[in-house]
Protein backbone atom coordinates (compact mmCIF):
# COMPACT_ATOMS: atom_id res chain seq x y z
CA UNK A 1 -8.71 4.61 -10.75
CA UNK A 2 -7.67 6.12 -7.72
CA UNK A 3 -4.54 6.97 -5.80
CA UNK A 4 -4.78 6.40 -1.88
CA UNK A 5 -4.05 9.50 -0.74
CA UNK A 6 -1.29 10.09 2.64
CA UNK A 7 -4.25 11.00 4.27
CA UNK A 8 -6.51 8.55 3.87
CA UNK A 9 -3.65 6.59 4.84
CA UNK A 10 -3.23 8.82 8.13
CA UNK A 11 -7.20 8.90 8.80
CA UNK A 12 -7.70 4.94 8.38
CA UNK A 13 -9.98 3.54 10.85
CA UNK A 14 -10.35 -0.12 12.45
CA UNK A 15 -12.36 -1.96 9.43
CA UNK A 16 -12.99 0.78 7.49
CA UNK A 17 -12.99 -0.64 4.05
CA UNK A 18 -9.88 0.62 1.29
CA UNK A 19 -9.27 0.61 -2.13
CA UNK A 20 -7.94 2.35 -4.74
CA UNK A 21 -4.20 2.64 -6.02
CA UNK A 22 -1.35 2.41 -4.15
CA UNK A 23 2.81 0.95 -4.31
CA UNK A 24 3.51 -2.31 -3.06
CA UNK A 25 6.88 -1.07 -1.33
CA UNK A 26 8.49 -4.86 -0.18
CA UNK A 27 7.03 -8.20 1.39
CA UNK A 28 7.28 -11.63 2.12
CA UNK A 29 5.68 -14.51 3.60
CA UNK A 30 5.45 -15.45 7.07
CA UNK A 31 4.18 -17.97 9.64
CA UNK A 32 1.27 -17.90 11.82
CA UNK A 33 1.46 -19.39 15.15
CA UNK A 34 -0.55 -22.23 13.53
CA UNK A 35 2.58 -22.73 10.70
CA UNK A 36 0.40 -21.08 7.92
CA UNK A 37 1.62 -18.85 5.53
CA UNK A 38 0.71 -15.43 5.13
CA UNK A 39 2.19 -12.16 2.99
CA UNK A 40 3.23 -9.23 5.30
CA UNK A 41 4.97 -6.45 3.89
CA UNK A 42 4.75 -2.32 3.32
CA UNK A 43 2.59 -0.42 0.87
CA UNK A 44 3.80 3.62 0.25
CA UNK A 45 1.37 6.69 -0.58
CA UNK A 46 3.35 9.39 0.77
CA UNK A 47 4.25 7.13 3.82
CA UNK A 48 4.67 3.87 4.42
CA UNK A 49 2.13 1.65 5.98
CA UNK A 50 1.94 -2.20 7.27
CA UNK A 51 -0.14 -4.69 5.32
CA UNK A 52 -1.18 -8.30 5.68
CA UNK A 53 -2.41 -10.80 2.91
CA UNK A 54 -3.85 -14.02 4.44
CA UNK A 55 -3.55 -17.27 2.62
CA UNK A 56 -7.23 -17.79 2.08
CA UNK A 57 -7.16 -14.38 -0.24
CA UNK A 58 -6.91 -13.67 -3.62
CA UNK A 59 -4.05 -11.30 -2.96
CA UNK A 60 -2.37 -13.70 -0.92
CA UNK A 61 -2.21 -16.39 -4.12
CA UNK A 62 -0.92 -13.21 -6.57
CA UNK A 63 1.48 -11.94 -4.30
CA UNK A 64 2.79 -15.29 -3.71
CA UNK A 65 2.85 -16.36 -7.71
CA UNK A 66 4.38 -12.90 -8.37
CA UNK A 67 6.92 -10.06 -7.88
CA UNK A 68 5.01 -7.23 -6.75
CA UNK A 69 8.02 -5.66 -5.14
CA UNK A 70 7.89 -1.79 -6.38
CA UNK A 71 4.79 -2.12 -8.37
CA UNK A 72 1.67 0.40 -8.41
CA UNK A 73 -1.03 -2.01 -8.20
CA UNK A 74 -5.04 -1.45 -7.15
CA UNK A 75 -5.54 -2.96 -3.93
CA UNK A 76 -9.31 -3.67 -1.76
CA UNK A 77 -8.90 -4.59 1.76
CA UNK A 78 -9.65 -2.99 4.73
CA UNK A 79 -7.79 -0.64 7.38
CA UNK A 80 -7.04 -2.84 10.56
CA UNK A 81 -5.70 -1.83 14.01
CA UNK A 82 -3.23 -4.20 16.65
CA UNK A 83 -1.52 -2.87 19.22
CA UNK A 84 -1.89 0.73 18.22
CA UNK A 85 -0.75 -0.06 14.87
CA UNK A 86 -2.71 0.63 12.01
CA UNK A 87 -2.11 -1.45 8.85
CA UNK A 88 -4.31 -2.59 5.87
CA UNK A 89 -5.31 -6.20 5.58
CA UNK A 90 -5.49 -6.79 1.07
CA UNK A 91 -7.92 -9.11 -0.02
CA UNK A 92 -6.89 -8.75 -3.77
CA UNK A 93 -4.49 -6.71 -5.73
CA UNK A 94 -4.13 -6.18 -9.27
CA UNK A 95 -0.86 -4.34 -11.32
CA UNK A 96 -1.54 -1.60 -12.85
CA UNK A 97 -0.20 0.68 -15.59
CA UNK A 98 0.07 4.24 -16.36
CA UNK A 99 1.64 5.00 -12.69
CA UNK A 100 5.24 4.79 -12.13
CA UNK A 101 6.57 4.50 -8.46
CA UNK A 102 8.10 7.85 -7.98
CA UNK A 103 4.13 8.98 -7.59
CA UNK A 104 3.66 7.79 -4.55
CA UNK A 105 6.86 8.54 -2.90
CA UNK A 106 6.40 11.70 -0.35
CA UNK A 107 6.93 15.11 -1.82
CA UNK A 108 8.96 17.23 1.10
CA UNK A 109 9.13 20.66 -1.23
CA UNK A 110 6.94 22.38 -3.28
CA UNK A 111 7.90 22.48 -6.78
CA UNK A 112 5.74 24.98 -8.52
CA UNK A 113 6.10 27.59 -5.79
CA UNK A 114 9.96 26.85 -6.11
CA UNK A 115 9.79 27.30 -9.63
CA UNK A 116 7.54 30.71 -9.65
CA UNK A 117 10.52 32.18 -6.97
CA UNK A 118 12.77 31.15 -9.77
CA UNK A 119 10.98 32.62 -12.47
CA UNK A 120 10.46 36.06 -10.42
């Protein structure tokens, strides 16, 4: 499985289709105009990024029957753009193991070069 990358997640176009791994950072559910419920929230890869679950998804159900709140989890869905925002819109999401969150949170210094200064 993959990780979605920070820049895929910088280079996402209007209904360009995503998948791949990523951490559900925090959500809840919300109200449409129409008073139906739907999961809106942040996923993290490096940065943080908008995303919408709508209540005729699979996602929508999980996310709604379970925490998900720090979890790496493979997610489908596609990029979508409002307002000059770009977010993703899941249509499922599974949990995954064998990633921990601290993977996709964004790395500001370079360790191994740090290291090889120390070394020298």
């Amino acid at each position: 499985m993959n990780i979605i990358s920070e820049e895929m997640l910088k280079k996402g176009q209007n209904k360009e289709a995503v998948s791949g791994v990523i951490l559900v950072n925090s959500y809840n559910t919300a109200l449409t105009k129409n008073g139906k419920e739907y999961i809106t929230g942040q996923l993290q890869s490096g940065v943080n990024i908008p995303f919408k679950a709508w209540g005729n998804t699979s996602a929508f159900t999980e996310l709604k029957n379970n925490d998900y709140n720090n979890v790496p989890s493979y997610i489908s869905g596609s990029f979508d753009t409002f307002g000059g925002t770009v977010s993703i819109t899941v249509d499922s999401i599974n949990a995954v193991d064998g990633f921990t969150p601290d993977m996709f949170f964004q790395i500001k210094y370079n360790a191994d070069a740090y290291l090889d200064a120390l070394k020298t």
